[in-house]
C-alpha atoms as a PDB file:
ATOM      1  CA  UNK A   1     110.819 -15.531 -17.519  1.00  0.00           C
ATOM      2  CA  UNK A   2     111.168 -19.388 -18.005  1.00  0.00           C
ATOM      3  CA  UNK A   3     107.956 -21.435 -17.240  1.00  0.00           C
ATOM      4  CA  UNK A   4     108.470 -25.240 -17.583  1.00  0.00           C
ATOM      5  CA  UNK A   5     105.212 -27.624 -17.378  1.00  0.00           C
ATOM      6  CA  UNK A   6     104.585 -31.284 -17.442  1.00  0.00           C
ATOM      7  CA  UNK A   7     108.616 -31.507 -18.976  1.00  0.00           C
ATOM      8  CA  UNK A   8     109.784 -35.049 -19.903  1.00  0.00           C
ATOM      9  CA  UNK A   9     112.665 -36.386 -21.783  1.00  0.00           C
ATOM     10  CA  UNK A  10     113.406 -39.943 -22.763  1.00  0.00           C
ATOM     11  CA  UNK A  11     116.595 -41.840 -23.717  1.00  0.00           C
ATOM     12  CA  UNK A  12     115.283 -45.106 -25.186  1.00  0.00           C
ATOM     13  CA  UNK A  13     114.264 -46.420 -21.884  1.00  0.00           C
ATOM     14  CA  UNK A  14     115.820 -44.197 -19.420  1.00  0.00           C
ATOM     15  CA  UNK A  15     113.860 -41.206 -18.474  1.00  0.00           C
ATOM     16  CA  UNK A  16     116.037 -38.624 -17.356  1.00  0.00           C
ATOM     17  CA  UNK A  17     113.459 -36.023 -16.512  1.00  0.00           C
ATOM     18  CA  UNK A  18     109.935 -37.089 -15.362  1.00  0.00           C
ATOM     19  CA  UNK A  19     107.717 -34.158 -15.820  1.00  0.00           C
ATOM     20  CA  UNK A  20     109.527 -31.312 -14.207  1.00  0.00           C
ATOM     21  CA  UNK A  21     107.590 -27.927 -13.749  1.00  0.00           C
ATOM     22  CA  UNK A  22     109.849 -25.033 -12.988  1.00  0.00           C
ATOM     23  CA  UNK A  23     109.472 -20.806 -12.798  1.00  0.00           C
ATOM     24  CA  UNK A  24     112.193 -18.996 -13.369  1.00  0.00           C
ATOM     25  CA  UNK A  25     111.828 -15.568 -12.736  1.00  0.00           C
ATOM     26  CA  UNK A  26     113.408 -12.543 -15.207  1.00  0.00           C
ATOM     27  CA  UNK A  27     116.406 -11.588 -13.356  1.00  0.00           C
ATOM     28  CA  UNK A  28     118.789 -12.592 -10.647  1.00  0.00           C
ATOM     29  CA  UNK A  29     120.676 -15.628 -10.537  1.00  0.00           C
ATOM     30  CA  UNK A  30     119.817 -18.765 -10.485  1.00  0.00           C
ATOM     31  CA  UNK A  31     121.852 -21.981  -9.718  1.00  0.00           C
ATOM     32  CA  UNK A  32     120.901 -25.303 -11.201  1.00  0.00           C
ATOM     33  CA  UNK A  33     122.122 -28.216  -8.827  1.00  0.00           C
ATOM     34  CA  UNK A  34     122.120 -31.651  -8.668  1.00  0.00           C
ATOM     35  CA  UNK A  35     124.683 -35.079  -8.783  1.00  0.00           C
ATOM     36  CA  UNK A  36     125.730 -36.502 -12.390  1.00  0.00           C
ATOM     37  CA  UNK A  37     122.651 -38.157 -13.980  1.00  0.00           C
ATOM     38  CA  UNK A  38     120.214 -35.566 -12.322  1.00  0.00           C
ATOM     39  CA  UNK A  39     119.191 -34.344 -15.508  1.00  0.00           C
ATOM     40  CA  UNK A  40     120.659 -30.541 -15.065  1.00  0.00           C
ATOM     41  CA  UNK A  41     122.472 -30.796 -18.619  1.00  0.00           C
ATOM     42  CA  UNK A  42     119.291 -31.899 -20.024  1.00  0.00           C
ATOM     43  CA  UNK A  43     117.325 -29.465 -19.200  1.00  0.00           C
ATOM     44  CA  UNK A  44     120.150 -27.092 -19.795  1.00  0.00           C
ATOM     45  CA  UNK A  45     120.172 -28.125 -23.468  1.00  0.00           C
ATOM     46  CA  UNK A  46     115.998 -28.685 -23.602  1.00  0.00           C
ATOM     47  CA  UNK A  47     116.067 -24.866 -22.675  1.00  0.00           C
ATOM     48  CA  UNK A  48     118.666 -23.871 -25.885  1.00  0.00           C
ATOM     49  CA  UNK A  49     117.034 -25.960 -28.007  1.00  0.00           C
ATOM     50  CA  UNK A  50     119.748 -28.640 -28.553  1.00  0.00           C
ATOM     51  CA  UNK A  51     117.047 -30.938 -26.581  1.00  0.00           C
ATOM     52  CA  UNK A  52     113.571 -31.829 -28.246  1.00  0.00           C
ATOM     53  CA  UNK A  53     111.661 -33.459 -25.317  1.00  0.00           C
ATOM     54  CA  UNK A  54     109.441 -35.907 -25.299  1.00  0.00           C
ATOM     55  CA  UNK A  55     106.530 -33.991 -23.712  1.00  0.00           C
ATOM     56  CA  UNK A  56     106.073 -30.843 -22.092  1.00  0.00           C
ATOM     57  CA  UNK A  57     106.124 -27.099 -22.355  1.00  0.00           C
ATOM     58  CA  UNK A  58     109.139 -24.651 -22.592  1.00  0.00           C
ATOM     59  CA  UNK A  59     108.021 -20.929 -22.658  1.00  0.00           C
ATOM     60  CA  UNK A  60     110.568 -17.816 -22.811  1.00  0.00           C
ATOM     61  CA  UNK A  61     109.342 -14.585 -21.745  1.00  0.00           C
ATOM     62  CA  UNK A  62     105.623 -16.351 -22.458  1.00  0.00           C
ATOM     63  CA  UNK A  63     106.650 -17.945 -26.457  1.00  0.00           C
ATOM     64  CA  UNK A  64     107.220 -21.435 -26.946  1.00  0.00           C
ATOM     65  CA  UNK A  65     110.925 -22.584 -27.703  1.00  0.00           C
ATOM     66  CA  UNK A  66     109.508 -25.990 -28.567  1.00  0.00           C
ATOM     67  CA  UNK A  67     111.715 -26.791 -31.956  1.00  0.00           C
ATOM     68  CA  UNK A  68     112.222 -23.286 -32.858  1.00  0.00           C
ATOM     69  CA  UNK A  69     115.143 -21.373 -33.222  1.00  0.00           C
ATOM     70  CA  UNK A  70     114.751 -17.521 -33.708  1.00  0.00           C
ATOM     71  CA  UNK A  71     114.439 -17.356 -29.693  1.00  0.00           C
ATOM     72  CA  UNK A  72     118.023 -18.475 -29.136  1.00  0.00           C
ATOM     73  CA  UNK A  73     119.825 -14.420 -30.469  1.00  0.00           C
ATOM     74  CA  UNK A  74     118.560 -13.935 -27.234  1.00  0.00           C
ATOM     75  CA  UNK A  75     120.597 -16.194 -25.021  1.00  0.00           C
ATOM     76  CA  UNK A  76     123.919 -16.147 -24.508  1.00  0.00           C
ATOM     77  CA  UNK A  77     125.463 -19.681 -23.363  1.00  0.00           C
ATOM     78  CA  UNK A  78     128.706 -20.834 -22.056  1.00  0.00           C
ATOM     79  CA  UNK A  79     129.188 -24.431 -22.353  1.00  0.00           C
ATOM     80  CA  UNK A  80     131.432 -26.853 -19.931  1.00  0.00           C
ATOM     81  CA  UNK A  81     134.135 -27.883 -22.555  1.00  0.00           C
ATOM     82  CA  UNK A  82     134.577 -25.523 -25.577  1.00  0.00           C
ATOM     83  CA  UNK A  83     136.050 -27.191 -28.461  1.00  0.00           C
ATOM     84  CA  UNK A  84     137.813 -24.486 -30.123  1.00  0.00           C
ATOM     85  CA  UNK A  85     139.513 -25.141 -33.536  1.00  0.00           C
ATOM     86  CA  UNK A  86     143.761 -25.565 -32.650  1.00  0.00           C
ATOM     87  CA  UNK A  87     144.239 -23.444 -35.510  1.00  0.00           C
ATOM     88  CA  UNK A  88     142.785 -20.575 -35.023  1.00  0.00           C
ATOM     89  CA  UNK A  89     144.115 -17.354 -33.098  1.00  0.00           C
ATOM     90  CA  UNK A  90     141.750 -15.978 -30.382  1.00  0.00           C
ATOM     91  CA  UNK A  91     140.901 -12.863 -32.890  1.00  0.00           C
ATOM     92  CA  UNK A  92     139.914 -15.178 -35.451  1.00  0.00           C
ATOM     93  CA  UNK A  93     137.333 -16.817 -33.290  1.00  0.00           C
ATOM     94  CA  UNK A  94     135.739 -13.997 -32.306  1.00  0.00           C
ATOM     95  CA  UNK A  95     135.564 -12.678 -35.765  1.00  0.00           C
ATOM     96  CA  UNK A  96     134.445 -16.036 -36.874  1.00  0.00           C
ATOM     97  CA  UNK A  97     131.630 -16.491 -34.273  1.00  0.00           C
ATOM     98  CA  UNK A  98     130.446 -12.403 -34.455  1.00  0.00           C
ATOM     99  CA  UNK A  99     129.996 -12.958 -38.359  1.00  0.00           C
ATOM    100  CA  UNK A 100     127.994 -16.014 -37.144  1.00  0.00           C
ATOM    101  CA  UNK A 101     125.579 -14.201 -34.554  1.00  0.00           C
ATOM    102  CA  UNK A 102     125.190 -11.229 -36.303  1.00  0.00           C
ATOM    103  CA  UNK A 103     124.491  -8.969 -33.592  1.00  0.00           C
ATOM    104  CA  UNK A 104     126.096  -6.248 -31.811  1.00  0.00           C
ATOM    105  CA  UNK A 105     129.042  -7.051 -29.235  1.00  0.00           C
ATOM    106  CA  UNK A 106     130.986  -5.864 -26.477  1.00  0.00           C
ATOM    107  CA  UNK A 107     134.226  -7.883 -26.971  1.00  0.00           C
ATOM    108  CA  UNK A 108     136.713  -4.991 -26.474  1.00  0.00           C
ATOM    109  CA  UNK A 109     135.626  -4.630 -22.868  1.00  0.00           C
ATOM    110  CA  UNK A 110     135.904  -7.940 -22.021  1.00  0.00           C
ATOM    111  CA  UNK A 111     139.031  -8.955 -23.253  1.00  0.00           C
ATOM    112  CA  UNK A 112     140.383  -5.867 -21.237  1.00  0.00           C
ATOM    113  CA  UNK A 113     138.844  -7.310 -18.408  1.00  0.00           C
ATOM    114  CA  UNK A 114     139.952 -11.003 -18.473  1.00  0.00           C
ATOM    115  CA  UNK A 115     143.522  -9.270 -19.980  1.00  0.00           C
ATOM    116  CA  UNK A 116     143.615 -11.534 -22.785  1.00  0.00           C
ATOM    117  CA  UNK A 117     145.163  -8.740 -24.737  1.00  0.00           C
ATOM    118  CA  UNK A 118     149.071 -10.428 -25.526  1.00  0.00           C
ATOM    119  CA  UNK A 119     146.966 -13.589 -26.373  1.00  0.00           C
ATOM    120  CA  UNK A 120     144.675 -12.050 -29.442  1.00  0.00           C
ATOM    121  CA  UNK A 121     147.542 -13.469 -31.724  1.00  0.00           C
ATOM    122  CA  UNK A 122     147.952 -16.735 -30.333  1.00  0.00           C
ATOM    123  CA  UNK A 123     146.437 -20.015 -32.144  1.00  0.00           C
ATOM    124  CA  UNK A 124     144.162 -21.378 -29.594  1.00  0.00           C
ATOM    125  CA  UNK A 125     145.717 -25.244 -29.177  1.00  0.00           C
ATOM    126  CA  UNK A 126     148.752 -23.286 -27.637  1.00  0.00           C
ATOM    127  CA  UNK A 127     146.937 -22.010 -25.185  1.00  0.00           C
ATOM    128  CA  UNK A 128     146.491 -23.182 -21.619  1.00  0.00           C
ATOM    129  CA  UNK A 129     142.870 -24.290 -20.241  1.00  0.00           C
ATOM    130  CA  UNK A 130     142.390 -21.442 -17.939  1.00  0.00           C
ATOM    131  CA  UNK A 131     143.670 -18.917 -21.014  1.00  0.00           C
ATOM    132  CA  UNK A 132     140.868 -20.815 -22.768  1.00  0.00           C
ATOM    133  CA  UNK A 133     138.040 -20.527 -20.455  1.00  0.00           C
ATOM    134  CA  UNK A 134     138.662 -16.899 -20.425  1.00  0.00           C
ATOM    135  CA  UNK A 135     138.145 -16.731 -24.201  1.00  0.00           C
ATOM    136  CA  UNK A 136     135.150 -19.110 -23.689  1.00  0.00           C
ATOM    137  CA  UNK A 137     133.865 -16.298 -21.034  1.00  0.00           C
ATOM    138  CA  UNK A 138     134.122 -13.658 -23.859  1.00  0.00           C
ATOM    139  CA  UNK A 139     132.621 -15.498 -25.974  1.00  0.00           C
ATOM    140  CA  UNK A 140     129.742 -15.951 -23.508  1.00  0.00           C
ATOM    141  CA  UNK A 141     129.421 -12.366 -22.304  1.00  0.00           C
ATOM    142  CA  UNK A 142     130.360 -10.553 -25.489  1.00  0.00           C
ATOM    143  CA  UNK A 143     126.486 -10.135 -27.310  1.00  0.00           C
ATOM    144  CA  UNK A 144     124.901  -8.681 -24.437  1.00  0.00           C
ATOM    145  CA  UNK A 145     122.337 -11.183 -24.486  1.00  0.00           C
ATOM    146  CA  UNK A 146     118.889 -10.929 -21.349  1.00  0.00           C
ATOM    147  CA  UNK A 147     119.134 -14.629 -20.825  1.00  0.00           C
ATOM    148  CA  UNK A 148     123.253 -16.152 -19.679  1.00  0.00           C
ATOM    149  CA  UNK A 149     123.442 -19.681 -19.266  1.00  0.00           C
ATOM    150  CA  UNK A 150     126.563 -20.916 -17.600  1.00  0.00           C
ATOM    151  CA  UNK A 151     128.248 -24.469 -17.514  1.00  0.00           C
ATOM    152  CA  UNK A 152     131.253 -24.347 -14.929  1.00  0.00           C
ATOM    153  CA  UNK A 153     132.339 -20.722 -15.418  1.00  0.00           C
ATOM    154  CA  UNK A 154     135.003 -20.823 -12.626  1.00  0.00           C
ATOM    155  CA  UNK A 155     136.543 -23.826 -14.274  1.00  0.00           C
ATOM    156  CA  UNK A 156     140.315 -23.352 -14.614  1.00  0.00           C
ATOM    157  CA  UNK A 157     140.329 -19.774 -13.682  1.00  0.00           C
ATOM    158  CA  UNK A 158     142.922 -18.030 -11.356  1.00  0.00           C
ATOM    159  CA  UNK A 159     141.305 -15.795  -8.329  1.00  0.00           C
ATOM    160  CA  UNK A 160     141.815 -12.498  -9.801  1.00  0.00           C
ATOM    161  CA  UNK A 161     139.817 -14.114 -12.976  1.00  0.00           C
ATOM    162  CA  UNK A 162     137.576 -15.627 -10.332  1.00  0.00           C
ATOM    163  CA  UNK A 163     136.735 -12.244  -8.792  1.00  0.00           C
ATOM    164  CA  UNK A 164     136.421 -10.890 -12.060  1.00  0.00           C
ATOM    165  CA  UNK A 165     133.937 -13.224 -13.004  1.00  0.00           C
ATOM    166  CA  UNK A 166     132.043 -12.578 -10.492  1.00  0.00           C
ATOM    167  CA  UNK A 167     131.837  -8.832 -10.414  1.00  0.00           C
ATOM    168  CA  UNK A 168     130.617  -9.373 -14.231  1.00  0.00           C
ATOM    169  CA  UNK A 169     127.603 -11.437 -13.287  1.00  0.00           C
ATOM    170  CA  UNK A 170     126.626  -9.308 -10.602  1.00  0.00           C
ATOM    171  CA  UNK A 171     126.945  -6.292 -12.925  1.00  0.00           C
ATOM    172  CA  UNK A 172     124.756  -8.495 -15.386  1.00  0.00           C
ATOM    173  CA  UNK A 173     122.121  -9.122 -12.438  1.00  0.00           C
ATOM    174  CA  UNK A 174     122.226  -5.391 -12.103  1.00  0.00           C
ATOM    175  CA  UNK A 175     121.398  -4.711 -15.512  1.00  0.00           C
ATOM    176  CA  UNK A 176     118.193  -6.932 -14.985  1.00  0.00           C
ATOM    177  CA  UNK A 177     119.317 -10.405 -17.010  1.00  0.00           C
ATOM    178  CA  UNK A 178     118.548 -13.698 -15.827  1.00  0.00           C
ATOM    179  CA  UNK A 179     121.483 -15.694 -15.435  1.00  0.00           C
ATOM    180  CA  UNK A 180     121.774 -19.651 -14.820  1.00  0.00           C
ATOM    181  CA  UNK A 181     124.526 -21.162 -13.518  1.00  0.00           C
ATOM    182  CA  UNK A 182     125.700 -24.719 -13.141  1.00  0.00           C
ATOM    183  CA  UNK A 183     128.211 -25.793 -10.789  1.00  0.00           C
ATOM    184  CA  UNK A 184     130.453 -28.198  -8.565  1.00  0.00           C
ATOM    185  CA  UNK A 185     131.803 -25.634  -6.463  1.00  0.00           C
ATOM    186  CA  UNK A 186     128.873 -24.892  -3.398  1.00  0.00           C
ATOM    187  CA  UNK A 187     131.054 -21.758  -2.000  1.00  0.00           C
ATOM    188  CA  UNK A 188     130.848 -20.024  -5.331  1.00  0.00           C
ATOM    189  CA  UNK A 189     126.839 -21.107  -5.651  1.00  0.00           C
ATOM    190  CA  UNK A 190     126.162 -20.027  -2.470  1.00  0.00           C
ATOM    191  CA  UNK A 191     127.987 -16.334  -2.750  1.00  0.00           C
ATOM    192  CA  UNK A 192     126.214 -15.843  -5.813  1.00  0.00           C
ATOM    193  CA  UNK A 193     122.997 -16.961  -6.572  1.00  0.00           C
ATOM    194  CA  UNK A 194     119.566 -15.848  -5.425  1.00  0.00           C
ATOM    195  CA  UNK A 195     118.038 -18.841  -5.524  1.00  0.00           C
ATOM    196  CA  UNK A 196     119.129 -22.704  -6.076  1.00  0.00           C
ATOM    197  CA  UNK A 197     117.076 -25.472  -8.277  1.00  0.00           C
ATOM    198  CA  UNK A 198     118.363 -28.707  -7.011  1.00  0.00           C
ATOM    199  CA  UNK A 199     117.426 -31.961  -9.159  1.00  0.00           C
ATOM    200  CA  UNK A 200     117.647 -35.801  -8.593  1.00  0.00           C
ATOM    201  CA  UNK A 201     116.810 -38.283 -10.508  1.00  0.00           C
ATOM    202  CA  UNK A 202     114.966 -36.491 -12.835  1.00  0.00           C
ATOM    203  CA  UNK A 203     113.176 -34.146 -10.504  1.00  0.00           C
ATOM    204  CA  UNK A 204     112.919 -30.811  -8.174  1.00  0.00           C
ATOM    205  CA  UNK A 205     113.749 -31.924  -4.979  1.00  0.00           C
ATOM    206  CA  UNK A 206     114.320 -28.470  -3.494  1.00  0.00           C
ATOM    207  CA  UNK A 207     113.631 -24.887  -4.908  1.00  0.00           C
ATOM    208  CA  UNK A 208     114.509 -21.584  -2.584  1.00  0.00           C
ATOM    209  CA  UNK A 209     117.000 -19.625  -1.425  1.00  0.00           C
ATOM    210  CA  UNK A 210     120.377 -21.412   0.150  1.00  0.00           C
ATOM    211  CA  UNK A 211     119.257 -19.812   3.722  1.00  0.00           C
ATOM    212  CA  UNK A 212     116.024 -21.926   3.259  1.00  0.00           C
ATOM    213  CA  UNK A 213     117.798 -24.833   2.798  1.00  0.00           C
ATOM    214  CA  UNK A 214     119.906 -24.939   5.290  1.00  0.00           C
ATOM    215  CA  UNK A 215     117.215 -24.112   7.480  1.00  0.00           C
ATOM    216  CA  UNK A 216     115.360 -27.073   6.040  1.00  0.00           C
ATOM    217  CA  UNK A 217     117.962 -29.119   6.678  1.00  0.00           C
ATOM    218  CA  UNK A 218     119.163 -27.903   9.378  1.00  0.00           C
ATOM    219  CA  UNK A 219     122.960 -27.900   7.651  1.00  0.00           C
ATOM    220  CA  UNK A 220     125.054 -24.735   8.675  1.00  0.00           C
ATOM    221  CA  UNK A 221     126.363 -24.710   4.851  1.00  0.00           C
ATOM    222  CA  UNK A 222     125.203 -25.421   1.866  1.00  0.00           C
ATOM    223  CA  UNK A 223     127.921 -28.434   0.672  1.00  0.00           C
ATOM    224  CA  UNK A 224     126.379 -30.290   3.644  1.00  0.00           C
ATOM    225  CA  UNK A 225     123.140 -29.155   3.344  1.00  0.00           C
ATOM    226  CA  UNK A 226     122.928 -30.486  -0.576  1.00  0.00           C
ATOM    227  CA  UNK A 227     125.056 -33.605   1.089  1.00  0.00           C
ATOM    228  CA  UNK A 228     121.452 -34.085   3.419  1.00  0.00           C
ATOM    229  CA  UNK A 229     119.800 -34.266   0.585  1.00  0.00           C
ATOM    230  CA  UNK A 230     121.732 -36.433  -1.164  1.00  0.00           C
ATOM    231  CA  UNK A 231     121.853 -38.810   2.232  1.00  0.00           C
ATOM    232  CA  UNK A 232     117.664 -38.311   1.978  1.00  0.00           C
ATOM    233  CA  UNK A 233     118.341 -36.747   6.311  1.00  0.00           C
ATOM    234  CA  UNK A 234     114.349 -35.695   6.377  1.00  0.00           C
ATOM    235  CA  UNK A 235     114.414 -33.370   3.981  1.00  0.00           C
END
């Protein structure tokens, strides 16, 4: 469980999240919404730990994550853009970010299942950015981690990788992790998640599931009904 209280984070004189208090239960997924400058990637980062905020309250599974680090073995994260060295092959990665981690993995499986097998060999500046993404995915997936935080997953990927994808996370919901998920595409958010946290300007301006906020708004999807929002219909 994630419990956020009172959270606010400064830049100089911009204040990109005014005292946000969120519960996230432990597991199901959970999509993180809002426009550029809404302050998802903050609290994204606030949540690993590559965030100190100003003020406020972080607590995993009931321990403070304030500026400590021992918490983070526990969550496995899949950023937007991965800048992977050009010189390294896709086996040397891995190797080079297990030996880092320390912990147990599940890499085999994975690769098998985003067939990445003919590319183990391959220095990673030849590949191409959906090839990439897949390795970013195993990356993500491969420690087996309770807590997945996703940037973008479905960025670059072909539908068969697509459907993939998505069979893994519901297999990870299954399994009882929490995953959070971050993303532009509103079809994918609303096949997937179980609930929706959508931010603006620094704030929750909507928490439920995407049938409550389309009934809220009155939308009959959820692209328009976040576009409501966005519009300020009523909501």
């Amino acid at each position: 469980m994630i419990t956020i209280k009172n959270l606010i984070k400064n830049y100089g004189k911009l204040e990109v999240i005014k005292g946000m208090d969120l519960l996230i239960k432990s597991g199901g997924i959970f999509a993180i919404l809002g426009p550029n400058g809404s302050g998802k990637t903050t609290l994204i980062k606030s949540i690993l730990g590559m965030v100190i905020p100003n003020h406020g309250e972080i607590t995993l599974d009931g321990s403070s994550v304030i500026q400590k680090h021992a918490y983070r073995k526990d969550i496995d994260y899949l950023p937007q853009i991965a800048n992977f060295p050009n010189n390294l092959t896709v086996t040397e990665l891995i190797k080079m970010v297990k030996d880092l981690r320390n912990k147990s993995t599940r890499e085999d499986m994975l690769i098998r299942l985003f067939g990445l097998e003919d590319f183990l060999n391959k220095k990673l500046g030849n590949l191409s950015g959906g090839t990439r993404q897949k390795v970013n995915l195993v990356l993500a997936f491969m420690f087996d981690s309770s807590l997945v935080i996703l940037d973008e997953p479905t960025s670059g990927l072909d539908p068969v990788s697509l459907i993939r994808l998505k069979r893994l996370i519901l297999d990870e919901k299954a399994r009882g992790k929490t995953v959070l998920i971050t993303s532009h595409i509103m079809e994918f958010v609303e096949e997937m998640s179980d609930e929706i946290v959508f931010l603006l300007d620094g704030k929750i301006h909507f928490q439920g599931t995407t049938v409550e906020l389309k009934q809220k708004t009155g939308k009959p999807d959820l692209e328009q009904a976040i576009a409501a929002i966005l519009m300020d219909e009523d909501v």
